[in-house]
N, C-alpha and C. Protein backbone atom coordinates (compact mmCIF):
# COMPACT_ATOMS: atom_id res chain seq x y z
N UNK A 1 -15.40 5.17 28.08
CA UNK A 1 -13.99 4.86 27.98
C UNK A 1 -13.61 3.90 29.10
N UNK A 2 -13.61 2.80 28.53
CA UNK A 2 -12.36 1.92 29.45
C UNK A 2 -11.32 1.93 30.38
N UNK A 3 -10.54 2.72 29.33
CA UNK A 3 -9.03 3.25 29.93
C UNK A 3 -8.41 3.22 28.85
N UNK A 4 -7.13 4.45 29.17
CA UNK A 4 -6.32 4.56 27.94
C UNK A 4 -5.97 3.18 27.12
N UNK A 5 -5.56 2.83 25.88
CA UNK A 5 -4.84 1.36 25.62
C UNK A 5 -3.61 1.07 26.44
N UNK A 6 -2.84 2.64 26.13
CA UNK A 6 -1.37 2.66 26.53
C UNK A 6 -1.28 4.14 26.89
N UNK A 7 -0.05 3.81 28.10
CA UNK A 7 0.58 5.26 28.31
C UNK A 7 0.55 6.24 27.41
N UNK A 8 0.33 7.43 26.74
CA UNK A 8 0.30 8.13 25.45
C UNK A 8 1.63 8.84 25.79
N UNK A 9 1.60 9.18 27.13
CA UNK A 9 3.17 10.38 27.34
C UNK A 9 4.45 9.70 27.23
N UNK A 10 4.13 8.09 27.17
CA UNK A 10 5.55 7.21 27.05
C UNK A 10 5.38 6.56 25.73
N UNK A 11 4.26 6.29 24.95
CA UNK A 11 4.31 5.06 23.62
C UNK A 11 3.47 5.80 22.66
N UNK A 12 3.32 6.90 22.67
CA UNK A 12 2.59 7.44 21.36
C UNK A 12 3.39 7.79 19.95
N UNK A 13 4.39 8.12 20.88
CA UNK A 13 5.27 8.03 19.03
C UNK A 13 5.85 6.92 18.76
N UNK A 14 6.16 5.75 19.18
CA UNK A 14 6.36 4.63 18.64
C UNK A 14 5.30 4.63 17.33
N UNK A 15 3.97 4.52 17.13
CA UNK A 15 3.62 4.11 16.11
C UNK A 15 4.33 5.01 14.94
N UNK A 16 3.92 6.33 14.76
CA UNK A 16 4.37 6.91 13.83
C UNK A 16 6.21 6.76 13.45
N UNK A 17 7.02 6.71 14.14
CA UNK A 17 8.43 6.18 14.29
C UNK A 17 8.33 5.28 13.44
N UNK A 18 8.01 4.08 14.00
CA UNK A 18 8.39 3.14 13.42
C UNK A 18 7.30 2.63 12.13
N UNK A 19 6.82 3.53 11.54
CA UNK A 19 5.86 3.62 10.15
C UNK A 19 6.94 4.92 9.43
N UNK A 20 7.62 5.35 9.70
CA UNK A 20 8.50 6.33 9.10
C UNK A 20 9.17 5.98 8.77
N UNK A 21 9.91 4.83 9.84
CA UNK A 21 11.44 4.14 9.38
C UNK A 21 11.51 3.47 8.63
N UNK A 22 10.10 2.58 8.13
CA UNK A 22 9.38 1.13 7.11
C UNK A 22 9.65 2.43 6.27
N UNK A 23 8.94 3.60 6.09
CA UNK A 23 8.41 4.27 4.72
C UNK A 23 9.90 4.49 4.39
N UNK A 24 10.33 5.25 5.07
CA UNK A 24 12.71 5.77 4.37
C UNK A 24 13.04 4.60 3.77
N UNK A 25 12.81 3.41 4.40
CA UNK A 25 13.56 2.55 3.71
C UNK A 25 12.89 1.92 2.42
N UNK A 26 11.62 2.24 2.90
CA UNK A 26 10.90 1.48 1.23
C UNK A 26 11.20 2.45 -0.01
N UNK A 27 10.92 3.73 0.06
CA UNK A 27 11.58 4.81 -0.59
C UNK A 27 12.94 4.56 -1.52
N UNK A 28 13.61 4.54 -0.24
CA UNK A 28 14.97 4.32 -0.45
C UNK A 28 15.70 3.10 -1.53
N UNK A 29 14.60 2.10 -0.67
CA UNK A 29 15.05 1.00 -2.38
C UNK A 29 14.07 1.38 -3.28
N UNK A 30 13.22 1.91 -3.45
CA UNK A 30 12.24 1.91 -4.83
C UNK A 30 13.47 3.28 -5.35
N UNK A 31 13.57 4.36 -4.89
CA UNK A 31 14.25 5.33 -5.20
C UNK A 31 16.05 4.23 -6.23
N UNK A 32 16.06 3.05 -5.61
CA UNK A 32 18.03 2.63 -5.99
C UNK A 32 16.97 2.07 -7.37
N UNK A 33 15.91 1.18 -7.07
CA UNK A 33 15.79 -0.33 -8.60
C UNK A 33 14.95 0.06 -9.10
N UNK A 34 13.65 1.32 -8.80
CA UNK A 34 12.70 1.62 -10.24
C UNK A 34 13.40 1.82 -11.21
N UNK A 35 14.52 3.00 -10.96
CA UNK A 35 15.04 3.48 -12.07
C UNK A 35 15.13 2.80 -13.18
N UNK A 36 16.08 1.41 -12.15
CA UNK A 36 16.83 0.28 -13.06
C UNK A 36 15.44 -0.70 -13.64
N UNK A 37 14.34 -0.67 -13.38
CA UNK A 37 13.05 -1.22 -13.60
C UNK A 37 13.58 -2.64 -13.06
N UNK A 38 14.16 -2.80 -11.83
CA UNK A 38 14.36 -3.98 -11.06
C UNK A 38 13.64 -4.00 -9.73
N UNK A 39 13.24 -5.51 -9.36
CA UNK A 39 12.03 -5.88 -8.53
C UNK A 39 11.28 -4.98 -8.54
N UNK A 40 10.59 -5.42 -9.83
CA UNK A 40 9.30 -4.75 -9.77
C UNK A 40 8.36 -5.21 -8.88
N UNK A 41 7.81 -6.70 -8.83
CA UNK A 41 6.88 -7.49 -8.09
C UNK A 41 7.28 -7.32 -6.57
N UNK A 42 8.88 -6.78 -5.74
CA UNK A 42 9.28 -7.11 -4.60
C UNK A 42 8.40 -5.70 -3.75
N UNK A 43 8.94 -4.72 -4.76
CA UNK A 43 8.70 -3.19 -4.69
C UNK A 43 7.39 -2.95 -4.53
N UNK A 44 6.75 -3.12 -5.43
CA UNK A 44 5.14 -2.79 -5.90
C UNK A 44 4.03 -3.67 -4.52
N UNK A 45 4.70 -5.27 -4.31
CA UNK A 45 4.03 -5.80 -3.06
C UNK A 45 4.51 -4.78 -1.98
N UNK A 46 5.79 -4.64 -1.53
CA UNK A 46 6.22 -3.96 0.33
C UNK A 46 5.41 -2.82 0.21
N UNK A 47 5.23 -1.75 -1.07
CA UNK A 47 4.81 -0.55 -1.72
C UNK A 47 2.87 -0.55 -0.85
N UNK A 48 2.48 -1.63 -1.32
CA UNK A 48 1.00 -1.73 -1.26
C UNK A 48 0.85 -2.32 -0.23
N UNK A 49 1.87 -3.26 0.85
CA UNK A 49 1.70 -3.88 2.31
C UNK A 49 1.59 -2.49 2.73
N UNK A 50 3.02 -2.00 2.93
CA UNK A 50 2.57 -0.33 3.89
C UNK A 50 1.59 0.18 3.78
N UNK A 51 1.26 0.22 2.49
CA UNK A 51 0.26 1.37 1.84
C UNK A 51 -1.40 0.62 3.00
N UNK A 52 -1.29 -0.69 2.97
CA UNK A 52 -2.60 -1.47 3.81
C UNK A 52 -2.43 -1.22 4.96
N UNK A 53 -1.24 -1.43 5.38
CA UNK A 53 -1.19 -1.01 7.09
C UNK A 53 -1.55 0.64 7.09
N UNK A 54 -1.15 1.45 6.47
CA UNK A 54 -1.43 2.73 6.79
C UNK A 54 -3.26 2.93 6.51
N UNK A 55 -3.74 2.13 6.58
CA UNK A 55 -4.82 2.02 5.89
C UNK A 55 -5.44 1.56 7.25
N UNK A 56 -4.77 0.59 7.59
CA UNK A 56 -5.21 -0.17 9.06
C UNK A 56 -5.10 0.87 10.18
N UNK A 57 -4.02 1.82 10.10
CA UNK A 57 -4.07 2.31 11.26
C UNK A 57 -5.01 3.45 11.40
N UNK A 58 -5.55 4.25 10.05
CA UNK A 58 -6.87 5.07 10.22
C UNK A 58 -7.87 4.41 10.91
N UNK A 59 -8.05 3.14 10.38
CA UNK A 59 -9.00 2.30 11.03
C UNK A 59 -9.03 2.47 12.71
N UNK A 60 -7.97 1.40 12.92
CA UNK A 60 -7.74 1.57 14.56
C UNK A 60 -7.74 2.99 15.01
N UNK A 61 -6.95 4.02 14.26
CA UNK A 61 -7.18 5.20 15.00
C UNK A 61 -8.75 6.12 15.24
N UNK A 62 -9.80 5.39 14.20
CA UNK A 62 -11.18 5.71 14.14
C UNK A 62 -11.63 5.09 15.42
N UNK A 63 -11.34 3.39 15.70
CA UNK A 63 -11.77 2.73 16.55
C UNK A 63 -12.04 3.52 18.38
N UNK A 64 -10.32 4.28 18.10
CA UNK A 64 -9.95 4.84 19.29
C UNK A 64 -10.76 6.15 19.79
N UNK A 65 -10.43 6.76 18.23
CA UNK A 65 -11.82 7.81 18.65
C UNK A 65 -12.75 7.83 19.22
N UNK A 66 -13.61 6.69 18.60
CA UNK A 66 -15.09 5.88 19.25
C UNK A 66 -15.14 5.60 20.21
N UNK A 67 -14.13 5.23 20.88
CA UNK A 67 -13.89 4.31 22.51
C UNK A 67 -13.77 5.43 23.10
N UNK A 68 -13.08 7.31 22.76
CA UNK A 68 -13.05 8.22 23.26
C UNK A 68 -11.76 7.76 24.77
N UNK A 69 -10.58 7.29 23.06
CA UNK A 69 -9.24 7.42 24.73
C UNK A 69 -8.49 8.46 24.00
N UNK A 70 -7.69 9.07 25.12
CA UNK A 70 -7.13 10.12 24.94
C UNK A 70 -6.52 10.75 23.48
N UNK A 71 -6.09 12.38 23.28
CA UNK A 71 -5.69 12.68 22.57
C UNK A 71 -4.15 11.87 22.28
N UNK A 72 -3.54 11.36 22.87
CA UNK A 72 -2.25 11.44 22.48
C UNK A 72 -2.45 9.86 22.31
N UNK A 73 -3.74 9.03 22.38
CA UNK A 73 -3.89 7.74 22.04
C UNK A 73 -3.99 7.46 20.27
N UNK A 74 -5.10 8.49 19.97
CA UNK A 74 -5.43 8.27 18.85
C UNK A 74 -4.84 8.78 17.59
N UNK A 75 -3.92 9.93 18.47
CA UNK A 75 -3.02 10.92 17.69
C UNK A 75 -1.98 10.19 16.59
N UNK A 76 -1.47 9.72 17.86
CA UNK A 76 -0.45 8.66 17.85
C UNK A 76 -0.28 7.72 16.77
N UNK A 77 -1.77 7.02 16.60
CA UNK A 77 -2.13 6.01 15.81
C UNK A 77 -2.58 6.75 14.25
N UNK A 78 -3.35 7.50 14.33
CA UNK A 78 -3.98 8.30 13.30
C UNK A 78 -3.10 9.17 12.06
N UNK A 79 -2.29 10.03 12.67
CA UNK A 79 -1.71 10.84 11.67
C UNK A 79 -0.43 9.90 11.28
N UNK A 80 -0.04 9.00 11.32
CA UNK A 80 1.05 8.02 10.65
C UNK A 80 -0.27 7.26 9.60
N UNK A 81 -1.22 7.33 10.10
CA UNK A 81 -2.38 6.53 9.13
C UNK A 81 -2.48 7.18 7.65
N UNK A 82 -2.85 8.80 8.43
CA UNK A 82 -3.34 9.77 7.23
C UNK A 82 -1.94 9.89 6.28
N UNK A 83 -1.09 9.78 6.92
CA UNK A 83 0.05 10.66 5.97
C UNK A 83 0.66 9.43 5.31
N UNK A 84 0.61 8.41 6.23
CA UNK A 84 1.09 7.61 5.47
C UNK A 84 0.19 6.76 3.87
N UNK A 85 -1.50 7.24 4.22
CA UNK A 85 -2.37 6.62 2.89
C UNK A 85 -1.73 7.39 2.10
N UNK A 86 -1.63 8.84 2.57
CA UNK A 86 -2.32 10.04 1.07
C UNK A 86 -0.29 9.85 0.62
N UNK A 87 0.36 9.84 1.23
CA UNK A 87 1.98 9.72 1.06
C UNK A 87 2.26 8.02 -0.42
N UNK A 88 1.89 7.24 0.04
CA UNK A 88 2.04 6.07 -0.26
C UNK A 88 1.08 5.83 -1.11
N UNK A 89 -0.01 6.22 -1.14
CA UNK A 89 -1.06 5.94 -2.41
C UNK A 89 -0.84 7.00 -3.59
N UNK A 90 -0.02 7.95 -3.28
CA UNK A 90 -0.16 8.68 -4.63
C UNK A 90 1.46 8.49 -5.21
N UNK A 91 2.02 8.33 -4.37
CA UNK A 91 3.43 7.70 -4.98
C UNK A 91 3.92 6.28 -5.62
N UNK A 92 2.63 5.10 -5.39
CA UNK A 92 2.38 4.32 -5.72
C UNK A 92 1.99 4.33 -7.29
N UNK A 93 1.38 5.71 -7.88
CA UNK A 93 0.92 5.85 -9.38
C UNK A 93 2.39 6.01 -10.22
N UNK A 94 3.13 6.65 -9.22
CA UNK A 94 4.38 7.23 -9.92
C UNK A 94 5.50 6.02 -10.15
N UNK A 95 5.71 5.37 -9.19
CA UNK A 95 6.49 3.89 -9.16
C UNK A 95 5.98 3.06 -10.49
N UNK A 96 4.69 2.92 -10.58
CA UNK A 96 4.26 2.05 -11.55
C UNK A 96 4.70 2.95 -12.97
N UNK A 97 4.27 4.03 -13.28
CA UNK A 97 4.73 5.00 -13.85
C UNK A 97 6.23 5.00 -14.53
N UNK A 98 6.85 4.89 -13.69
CA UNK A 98 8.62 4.72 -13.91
C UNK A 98 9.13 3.27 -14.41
N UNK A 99 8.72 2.31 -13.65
CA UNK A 99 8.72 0.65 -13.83
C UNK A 99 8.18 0.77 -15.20
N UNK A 100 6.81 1.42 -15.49
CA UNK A 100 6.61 0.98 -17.03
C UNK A 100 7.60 1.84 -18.47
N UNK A 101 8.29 3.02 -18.14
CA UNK A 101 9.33 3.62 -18.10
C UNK A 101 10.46 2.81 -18.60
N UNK A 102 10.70 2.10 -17.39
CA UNK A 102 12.31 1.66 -17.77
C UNK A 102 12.04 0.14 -18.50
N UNK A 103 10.97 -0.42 -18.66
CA UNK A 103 10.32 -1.20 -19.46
C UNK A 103 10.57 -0.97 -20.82
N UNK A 104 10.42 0.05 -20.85
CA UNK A 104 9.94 0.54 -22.52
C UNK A 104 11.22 0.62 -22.95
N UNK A 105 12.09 1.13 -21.83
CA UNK A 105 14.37 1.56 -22.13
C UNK A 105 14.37 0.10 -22.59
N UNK A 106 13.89 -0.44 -22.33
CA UNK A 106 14.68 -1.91 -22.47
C UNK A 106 15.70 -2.60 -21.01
N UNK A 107 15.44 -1.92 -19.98
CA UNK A 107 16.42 -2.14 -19.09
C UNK A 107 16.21 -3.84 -18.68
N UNK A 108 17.08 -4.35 -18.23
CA UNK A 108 16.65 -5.62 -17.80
C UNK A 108 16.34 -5.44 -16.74
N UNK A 109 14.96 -6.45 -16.10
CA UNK A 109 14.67 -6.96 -15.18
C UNK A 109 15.33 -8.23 -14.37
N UNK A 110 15.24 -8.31 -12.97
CA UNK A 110 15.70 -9.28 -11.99
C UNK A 110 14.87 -9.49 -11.06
């Protein structure tokens, strides 16, 4: 081990924070325009960006493991990773799910 990356007792919940606040709000509009089967293409891309970053941060949080820096380094990084794949990849079936849904209503798209 090197050295920690970062303070863990001052910057470890920043990551997960601010991967929570991206996820409420992506939610939040897929939750207002699936219904309406509107931006589909806007939704389904921000849907699958998060879904990659949460993907990225298992990564880095594996990296951290390996380097063997602290618990509250990798913590930090890791469980916004996990919750955010298994959160965002299986809600991702359901979005598409609904979009093809309000497809079928006839709703208009924008």
């Amino acid at each position: 081990m090197t050295g920690p990356w970062f303070d863990p007792n001052k910057y470890s919940w920043i990551c997960g924070a601010a991967y929570g606040v991206a996820a409420v709000i992506l939610g939040a509009v897929a939750f207002y325009l699936v219904p309406k089967g509107r931006a589909k293409r806007a939704v389904v891309s921000a849907w699958v960006l998060l879904w990659s970053i949460a993907i990225g941060l298992i990564i880095i949080g594996l990296v951290a493991v390996a380097d063997r820096q602290p618990w509250g380094v990798w913590y930090g990084i890791l469980l916004p990773g996990i919750v955010g794949t298994a959160v965002l990849g299986g809600n991702l079936l359901i979005i598409l799910k609904r979009y093809k849904e309000a497809e079928q209503r006839g709703l208009p798209r924008y």
